[in-house]
C-alpha atoms as a PDB file:
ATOM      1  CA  UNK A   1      79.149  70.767  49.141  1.00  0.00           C
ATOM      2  CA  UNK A   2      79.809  67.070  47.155  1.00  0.00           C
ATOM      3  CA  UNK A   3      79.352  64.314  49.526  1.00  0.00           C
ATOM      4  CA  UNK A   4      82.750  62.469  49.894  1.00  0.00           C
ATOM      5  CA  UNK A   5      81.470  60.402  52.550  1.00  0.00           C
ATOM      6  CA  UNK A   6      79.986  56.938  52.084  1.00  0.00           C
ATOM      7  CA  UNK A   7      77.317  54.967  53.870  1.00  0.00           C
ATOM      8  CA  UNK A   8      77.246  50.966  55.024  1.00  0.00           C
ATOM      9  CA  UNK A   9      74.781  48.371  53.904  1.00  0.00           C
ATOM     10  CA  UNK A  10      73.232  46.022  56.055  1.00  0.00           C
ATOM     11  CA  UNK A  11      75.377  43.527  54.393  1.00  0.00           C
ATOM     12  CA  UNK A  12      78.442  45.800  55.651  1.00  0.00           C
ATOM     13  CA  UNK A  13      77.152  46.419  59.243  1.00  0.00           C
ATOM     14  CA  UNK A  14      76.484  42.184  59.271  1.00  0.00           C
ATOM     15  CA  UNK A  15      80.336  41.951  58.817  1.00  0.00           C
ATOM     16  CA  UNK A  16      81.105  44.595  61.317  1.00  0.00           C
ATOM     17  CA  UNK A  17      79.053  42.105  64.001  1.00  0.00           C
ATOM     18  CA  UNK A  18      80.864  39.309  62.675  1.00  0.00           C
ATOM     19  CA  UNK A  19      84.142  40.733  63.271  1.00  0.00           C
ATOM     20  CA  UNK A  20      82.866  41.991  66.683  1.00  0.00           C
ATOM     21  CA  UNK A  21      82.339  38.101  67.716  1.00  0.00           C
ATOM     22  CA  UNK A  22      85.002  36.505  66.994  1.00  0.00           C
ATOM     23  CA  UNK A  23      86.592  36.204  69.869  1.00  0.00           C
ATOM     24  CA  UNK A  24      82.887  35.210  71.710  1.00  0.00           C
ATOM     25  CA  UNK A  25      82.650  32.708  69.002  1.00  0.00           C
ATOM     26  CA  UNK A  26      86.012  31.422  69.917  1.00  0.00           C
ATOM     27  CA  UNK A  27      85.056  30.345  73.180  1.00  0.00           C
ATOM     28  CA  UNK A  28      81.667  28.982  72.002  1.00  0.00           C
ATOM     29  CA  UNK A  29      80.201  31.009  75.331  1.00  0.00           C
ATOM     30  CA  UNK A  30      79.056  33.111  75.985  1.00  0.00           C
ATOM     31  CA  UNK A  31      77.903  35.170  73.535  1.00  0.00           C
ATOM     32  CA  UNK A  32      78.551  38.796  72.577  1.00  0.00           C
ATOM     33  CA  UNK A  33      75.442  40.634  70.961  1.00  0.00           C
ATOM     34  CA  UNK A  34      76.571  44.162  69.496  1.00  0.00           C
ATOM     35  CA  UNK A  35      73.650  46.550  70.920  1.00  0.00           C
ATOM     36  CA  UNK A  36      72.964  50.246  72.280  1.00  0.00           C
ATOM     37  CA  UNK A  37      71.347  51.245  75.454  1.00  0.00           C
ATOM     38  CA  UNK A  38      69.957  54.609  76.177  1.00  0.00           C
ATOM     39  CA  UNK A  39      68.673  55.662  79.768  1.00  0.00           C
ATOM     40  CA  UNK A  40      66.789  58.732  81.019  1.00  0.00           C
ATOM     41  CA  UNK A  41      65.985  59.655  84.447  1.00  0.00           C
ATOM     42  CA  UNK A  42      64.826  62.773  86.370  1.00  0.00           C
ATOM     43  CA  UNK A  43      66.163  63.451  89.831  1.00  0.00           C
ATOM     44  CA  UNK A  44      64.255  64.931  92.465  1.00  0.00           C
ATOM     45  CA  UNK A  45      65.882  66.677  95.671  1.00  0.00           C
ATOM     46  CA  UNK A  46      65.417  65.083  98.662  1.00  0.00           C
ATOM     47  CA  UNK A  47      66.064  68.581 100.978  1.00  0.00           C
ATOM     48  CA  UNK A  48      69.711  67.835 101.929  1.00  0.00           C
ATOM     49  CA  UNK A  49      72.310  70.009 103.186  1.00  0.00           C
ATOM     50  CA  UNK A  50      73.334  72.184  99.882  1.00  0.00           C
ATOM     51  CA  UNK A  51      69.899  71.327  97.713  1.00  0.00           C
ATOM     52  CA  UNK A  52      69.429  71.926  95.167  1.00  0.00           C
ATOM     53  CA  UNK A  53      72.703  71.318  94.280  1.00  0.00           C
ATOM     54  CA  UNK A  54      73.706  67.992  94.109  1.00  0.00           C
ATOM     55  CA  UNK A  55      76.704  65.764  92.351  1.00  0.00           C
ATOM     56  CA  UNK A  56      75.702  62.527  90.064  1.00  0.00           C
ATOM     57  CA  UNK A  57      76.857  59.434  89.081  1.00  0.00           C
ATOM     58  CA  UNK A  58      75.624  56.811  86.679  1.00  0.00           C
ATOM     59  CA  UNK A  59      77.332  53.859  85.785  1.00  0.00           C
ATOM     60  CA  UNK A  60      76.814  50.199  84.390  1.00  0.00           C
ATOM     61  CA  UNK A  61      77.288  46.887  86.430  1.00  0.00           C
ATOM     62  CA  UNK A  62      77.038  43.574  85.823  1.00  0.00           C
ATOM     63  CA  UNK A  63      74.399  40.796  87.738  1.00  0.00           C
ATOM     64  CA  UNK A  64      77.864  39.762  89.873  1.00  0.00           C
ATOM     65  CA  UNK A  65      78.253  43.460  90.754  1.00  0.00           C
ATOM     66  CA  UNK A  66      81.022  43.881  88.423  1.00  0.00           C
ATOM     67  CA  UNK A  67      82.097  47.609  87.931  1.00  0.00           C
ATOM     68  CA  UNK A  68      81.626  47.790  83.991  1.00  0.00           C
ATOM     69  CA  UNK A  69      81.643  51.369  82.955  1.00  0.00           C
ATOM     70  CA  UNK A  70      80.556  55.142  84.031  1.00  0.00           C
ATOM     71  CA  UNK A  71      78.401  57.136  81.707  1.00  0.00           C
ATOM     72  CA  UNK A  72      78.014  60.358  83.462  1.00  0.00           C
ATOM     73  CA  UNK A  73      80.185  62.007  86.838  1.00  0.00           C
ATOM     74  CA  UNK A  74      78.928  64.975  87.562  1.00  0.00           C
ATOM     75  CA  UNK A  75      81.225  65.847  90.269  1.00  0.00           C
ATOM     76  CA  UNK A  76      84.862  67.294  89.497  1.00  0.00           C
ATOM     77  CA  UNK A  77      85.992  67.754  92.779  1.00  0.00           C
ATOM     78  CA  UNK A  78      83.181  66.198  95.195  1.00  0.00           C
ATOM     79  CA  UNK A  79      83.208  62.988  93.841  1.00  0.00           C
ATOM     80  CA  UNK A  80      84.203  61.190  97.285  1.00  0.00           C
ATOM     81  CA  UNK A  81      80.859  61.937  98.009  1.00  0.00           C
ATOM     82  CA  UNK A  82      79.348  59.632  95.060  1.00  0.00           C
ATOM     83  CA  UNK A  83      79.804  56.612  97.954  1.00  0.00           C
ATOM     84  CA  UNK A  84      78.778  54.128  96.079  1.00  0.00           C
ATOM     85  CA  UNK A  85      79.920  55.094  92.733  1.00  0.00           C
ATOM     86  CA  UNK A  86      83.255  55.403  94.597  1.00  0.00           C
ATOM     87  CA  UNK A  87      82.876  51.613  95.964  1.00  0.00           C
ATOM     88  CA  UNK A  88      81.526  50.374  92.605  1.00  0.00           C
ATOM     89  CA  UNK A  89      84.499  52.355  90.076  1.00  0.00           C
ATOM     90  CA  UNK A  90      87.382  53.063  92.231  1.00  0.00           C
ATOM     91  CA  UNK A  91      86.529  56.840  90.766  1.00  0.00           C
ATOM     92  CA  UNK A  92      86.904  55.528  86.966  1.00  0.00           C
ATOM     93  CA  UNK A  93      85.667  58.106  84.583  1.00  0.00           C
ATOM     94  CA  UNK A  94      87.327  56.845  81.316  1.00  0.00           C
ATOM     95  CA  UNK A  95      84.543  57.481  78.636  1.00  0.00           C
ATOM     96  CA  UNK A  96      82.278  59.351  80.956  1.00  0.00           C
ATOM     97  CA  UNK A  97      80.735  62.348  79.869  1.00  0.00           C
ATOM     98  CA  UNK A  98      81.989  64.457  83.562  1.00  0.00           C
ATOM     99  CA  UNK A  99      81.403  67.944  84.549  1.00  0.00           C
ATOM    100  CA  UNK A 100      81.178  70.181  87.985  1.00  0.00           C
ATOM    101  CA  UNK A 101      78.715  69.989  90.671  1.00  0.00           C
ATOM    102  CA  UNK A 102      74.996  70.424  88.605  1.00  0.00           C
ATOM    103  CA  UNK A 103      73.376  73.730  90.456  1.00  0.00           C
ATOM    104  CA  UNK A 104      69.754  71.971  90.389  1.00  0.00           C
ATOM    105  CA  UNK A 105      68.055  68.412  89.716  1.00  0.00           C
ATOM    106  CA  UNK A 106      67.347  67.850  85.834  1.00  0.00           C
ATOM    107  CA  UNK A 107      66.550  64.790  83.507  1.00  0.00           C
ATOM    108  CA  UNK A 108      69.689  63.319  82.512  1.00  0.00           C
ATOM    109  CA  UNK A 109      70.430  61.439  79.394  1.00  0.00           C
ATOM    110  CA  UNK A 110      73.132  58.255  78.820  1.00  0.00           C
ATOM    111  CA  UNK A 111      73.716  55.749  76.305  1.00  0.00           C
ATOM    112  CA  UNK A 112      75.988  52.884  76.384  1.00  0.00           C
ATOM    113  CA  UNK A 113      76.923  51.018  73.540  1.00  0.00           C
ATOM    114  CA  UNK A 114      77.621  47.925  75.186  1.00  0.00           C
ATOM    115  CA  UNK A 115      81.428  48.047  75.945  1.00  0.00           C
ATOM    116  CA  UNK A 116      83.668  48.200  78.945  1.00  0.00           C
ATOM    117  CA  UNK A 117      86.077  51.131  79.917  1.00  0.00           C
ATOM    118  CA  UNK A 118      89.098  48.995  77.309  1.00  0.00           C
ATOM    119  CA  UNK A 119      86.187  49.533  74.220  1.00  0.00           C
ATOM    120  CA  UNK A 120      85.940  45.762  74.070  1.00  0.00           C
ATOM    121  CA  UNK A 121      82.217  44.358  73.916  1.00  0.00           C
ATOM    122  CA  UNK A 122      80.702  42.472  76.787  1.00  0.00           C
ATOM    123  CA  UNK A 123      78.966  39.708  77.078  1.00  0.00           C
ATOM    124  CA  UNK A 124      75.724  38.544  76.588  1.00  0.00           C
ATOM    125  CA  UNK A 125      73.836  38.552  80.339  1.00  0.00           C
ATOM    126  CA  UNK A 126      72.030  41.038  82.972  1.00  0.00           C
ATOM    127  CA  UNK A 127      73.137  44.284  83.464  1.00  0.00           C
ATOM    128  CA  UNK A 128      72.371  47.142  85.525  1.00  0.00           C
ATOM    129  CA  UNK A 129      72.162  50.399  85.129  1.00  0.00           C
ATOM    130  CA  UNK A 130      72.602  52.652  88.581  1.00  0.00           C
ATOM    131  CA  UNK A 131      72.185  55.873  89.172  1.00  0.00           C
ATOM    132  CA  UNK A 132      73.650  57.994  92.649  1.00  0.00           C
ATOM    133  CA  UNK A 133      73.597  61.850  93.563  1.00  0.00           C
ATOM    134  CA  UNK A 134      74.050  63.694  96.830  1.00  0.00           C
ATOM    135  CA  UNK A 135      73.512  67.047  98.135  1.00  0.00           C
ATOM    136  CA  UNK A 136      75.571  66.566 101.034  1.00  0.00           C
ATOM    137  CA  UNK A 137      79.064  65.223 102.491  1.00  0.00           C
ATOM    138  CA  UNK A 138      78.287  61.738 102.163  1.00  0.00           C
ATOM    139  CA  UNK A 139      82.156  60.883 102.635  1.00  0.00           C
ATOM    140  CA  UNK A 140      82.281  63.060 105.738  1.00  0.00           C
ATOM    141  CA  UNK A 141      79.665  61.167 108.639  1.00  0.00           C
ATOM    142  CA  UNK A 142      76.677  62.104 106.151  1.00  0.00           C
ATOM    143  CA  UNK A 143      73.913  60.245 105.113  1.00  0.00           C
ATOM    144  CA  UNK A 144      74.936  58.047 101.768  1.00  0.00           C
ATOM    145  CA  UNK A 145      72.912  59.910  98.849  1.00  0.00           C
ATOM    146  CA  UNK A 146      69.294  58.520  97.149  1.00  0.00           C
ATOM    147  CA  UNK A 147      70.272  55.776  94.728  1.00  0.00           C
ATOM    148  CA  UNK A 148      68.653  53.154  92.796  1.00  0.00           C
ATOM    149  CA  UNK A 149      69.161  50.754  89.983  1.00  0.00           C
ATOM    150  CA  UNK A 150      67.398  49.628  86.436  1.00  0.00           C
ATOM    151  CA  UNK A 151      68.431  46.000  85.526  1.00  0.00           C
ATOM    152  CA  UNK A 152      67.755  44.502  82.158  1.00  0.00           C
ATOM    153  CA  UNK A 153      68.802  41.177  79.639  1.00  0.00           C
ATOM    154  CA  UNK A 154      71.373  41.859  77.248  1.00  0.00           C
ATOM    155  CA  UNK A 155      71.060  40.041  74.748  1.00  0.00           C
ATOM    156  CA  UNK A 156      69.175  39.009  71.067  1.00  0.00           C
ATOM    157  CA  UNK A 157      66.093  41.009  72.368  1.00  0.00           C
ATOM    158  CA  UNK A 158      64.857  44.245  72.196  1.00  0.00           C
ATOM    159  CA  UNK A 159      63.951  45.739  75.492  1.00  0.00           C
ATOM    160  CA  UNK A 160      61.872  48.308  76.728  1.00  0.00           C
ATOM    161  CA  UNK A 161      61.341  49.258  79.897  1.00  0.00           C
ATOM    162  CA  UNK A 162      59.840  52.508  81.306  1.00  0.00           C
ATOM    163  CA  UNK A 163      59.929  52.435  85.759  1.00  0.00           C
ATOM    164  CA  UNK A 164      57.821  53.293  88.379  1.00  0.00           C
ATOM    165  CA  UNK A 165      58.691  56.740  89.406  1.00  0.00           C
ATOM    166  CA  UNK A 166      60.684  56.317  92.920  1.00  0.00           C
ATOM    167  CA  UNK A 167      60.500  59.074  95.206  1.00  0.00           C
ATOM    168  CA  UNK A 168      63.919  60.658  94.246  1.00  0.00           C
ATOM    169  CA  UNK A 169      64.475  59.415  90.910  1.00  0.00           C
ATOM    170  CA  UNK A 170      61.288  59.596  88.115  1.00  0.00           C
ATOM    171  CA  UNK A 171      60.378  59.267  84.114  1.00  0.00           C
ATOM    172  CA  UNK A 172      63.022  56.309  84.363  1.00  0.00           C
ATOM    173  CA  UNK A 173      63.228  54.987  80.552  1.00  0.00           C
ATOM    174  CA  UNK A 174      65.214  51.785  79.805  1.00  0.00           C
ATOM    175  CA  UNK A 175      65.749  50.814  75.836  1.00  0.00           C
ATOM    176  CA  UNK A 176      68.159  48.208  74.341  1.00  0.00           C
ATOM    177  CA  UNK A 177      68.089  47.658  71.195  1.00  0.00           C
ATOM    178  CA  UNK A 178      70.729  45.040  69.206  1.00  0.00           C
ATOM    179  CA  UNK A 179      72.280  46.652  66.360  1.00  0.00           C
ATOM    180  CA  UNK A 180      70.984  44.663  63.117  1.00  0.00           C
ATOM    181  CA  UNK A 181      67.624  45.782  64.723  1.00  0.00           C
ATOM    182  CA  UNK A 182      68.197  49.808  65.131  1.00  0.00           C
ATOM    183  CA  UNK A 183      69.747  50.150  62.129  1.00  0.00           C
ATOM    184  CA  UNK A 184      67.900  52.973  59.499  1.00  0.00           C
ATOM    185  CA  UNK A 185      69.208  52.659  56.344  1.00  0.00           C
ATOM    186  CA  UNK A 186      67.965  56.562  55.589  1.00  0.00           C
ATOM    187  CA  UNK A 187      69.146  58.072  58.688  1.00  0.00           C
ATOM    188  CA  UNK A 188      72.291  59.411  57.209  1.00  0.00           C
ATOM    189  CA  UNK A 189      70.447  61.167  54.007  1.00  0.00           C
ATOM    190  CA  UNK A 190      67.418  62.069  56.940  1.00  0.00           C
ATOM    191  CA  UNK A 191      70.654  64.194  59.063  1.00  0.00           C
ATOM    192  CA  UNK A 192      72.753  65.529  55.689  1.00  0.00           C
ATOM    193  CA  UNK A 193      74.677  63.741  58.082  1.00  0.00           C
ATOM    194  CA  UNK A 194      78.360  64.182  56.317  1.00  0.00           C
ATOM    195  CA  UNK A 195      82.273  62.974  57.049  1.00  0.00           C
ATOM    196  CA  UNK A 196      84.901  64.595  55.012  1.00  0.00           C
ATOM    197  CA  UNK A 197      87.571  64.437  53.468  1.00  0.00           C
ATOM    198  CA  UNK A 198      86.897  60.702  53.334  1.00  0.00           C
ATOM    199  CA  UNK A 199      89.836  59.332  53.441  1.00  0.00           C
ATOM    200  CA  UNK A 200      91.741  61.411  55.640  1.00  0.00           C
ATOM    201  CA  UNK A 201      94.799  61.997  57.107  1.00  0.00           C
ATOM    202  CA  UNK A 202      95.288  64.374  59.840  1.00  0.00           C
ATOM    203  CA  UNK A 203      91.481  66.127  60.823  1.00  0.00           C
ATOM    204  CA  UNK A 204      87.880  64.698  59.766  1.00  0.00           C
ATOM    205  CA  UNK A 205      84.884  67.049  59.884  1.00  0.00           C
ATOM    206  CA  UNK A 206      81.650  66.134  60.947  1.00  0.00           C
ATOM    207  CA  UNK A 207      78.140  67.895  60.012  1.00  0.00           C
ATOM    208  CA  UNK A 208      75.056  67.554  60.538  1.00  0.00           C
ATOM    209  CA  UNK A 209      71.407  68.587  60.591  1.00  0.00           C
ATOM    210  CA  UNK A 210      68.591  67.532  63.654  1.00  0.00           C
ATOM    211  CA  UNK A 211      64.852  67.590  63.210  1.00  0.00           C
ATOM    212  CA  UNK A 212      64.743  68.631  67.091  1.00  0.00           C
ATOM    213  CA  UNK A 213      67.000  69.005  69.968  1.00  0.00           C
ATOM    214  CA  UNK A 214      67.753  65.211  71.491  1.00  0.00           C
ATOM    215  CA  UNK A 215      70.673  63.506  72.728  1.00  0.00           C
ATOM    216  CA  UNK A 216      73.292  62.414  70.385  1.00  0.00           C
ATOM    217  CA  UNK A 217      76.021  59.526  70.617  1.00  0.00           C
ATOM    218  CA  UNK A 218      78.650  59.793  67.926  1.00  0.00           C
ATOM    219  CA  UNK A 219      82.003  56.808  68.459  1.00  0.00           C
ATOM    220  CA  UNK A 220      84.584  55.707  66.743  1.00  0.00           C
ATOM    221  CA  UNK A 221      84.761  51.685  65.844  1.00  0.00           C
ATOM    222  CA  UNK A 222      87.798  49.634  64.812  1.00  0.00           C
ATOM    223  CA  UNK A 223      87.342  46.473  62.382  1.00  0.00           C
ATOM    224  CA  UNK A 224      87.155  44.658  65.389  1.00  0.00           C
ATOM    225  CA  UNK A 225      84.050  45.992  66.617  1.00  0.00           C
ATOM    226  CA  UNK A 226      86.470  47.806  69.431  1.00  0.00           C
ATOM    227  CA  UNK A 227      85.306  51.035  70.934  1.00  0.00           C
ATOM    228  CA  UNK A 228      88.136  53.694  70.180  1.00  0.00           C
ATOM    229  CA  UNK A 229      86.692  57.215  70.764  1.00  0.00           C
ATOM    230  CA  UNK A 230      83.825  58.655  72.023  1.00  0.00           C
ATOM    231  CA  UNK A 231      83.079  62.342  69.959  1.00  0.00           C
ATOM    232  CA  UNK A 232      79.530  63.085  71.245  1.00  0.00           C
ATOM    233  CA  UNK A 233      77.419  61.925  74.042  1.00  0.00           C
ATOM    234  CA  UNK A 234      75.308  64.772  74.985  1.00  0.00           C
ATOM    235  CA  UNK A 235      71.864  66.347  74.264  1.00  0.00           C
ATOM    236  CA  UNK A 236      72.237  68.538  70.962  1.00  0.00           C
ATOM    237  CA  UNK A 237      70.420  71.871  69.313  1.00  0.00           C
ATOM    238  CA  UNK A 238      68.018  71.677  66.727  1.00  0.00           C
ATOM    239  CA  UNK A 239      69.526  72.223  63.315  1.00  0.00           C
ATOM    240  CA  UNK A 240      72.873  72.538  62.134  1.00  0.00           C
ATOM    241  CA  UNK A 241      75.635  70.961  63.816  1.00  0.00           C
ATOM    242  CA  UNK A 242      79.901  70.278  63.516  1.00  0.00           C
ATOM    243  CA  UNK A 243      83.000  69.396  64.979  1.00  0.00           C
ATOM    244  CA  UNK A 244      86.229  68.382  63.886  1.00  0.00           C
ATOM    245  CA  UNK A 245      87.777  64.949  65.130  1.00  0.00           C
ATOM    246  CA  UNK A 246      91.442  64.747  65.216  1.00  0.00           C
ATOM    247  CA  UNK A 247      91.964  60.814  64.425  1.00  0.00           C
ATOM    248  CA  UNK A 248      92.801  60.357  68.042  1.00  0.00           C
ATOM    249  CA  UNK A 249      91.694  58.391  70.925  1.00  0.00           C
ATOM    250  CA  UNK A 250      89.784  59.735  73.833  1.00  0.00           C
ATOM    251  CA  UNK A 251      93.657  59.851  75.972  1.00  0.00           C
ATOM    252  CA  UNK A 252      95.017  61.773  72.493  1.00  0.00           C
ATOM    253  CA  UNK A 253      96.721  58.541  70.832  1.00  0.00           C
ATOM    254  CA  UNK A 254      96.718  58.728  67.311  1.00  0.00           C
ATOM    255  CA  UNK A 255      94.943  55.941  65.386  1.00  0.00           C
ATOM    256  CA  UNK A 256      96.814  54.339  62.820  1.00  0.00           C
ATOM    257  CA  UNK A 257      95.989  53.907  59.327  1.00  0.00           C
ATOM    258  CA  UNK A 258      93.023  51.671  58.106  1.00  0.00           C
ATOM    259  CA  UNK A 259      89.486  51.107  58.069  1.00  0.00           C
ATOM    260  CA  UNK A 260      86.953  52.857  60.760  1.00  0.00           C
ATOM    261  CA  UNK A 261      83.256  53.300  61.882  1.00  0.00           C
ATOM    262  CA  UNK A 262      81.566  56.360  62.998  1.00  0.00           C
ATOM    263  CA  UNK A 263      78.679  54.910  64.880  1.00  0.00           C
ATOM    264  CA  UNK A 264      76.140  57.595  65.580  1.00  0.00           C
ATOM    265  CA  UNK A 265      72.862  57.040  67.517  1.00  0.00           C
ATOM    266  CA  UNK A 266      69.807  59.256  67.578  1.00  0.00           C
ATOM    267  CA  UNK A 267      66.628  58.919  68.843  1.00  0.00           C
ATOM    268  CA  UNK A 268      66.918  55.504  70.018  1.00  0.00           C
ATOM    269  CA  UNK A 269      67.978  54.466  66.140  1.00  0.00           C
ATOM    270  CA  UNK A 270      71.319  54.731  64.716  1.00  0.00           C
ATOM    271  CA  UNK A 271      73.509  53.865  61.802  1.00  0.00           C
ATOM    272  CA  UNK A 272      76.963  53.291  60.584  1.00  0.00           C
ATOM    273  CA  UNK A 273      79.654  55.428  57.991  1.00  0.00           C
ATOM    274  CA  UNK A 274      82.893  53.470  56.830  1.00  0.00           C
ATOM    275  CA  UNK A 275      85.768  56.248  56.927  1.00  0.00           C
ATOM    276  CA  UNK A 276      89.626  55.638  55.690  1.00  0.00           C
ATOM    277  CA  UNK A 277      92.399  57.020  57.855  1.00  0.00           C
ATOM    278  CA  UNK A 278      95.537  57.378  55.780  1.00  0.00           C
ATOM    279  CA  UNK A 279      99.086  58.921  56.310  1.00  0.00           C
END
């Protein structure tokens, strides 16, 4: 198949950040780093009511206690019982992935690419990532669920932070990485990673090939360094993968014509592909 797609330089992905900041560099302060977190935890059951089912929340929060963004809601119908997800969000799930009640405890996989539920980037500063499941009606006179919380410095830094295990919660992994850091020049020739037709008008496949089964983050970047879909953000087969994205936001709005990232992240590293919607 001939490769219609094309890849970013450095120089390319520099003027992506650039366009990002703008607005931080408008205001002088504070500033904006463009930068990807990923976060892995196990849960452990705690004995509950309906163990070893349980429903799950993790979100992201600001030092102030800010609600920023959820990541995962594992929940559909019981999610009164997330208490303080429910507190924290006001039950927002925009760009969540979100699924039913999970029938046992398993690691669970996020990333965040440094954005709030609008797609716009956040600033520089200390974040936190928090985590919540219960096995019981928490909303109903029952005990509040185990919860706990992984902070870190968003910033010009790499971080890397692996936590004590906790009695409910264990193998916590924190990484941040800013993006002129994580960026592998290779890693779309490594993945036959391919985006055609390039340009396109109404439907853009996506293909591509994994070493080994890991989780996958695959968005959807304006000029502006805005978030403006979210097509995969989940743990992936070895081998061959596809979809098809319809040029659509994540609430089915069409984009409009112009000039977009696919940002897809990987194993902690990630890279960039221009692609051209047209009419």
């Amino acid at each position: 198949m001939k490769r219609l797609s094309f890849g970013i330089s450095l120089s390319f992905i520099s003027m992506f950040l650039f366009l990002g900041g703008l607005n931080a560099m408008a205001s002088v302060v504070p500033a904006s780093t463009d930068g990807t977190v990923t976060f892995s935890v196990l849960t452990v059951s705690n004995g509950a009511t309906y163990s070893p089912k349980n429903v799950l929340a993790i979100w992201v929060k600001d030092a102030q206690g800010n609600f920023i963004i959820s990541r995962k809601v594992m929940a559909a119908s019981r999610k009164q019982h997330l208490v303080k997800w429910v507190a924290s969000s006001g039950n927002n799930v925009v760009n969540a992935t979100t699924g039913a009640t999970l029938p046992n405890h398993q690691t669970h996989n996020i990333s965040w690419d440094c954005r709030d539920v609008t797609g716009n980037l956040v600033p520089d500063g200390n974040y936190e990532i928090w985590v919540e499941y219960t096995s019981r009606n928490s909303a109903n006179g029952g005990a509040v669920g185990p919860f706990t919380k992984v902070a870190f410095t968003k910033g010009a830094d790499v971080v890397s932070i692996t936590v004590p295990d906790e009695t409910y919660f264990k193998n916590m992994v924190l990484n941040y990485t800013p993006v002129g850091v994580g960026v592998e020049e290779n890693m779309d020739v490594n993945l036959r990673f391919q985006a055609f037709p390039n340009p396109f008008s109404d439907k853009l496949n996506v293909s591509f090939e994994l070493p080994q089964s890991d989780f996958v983050n695959i968005s959807v970047y304006d000029m502006n360094g805005k978030r403006m879909s979210e097509l995969v953000n989940e743990v992936l087969p070895q081998g061959s993968n596809s979809f098809c994205w319809m040029g659509t936001t994540g609430n089915g709005i069409k984009l409009g014509t112009g000039v977009y990232f696919l940002r897809v992240v990987y194993k902690g590293k990630m890279f960039m592909q221009k692609i051209v919607r047209t009419n």
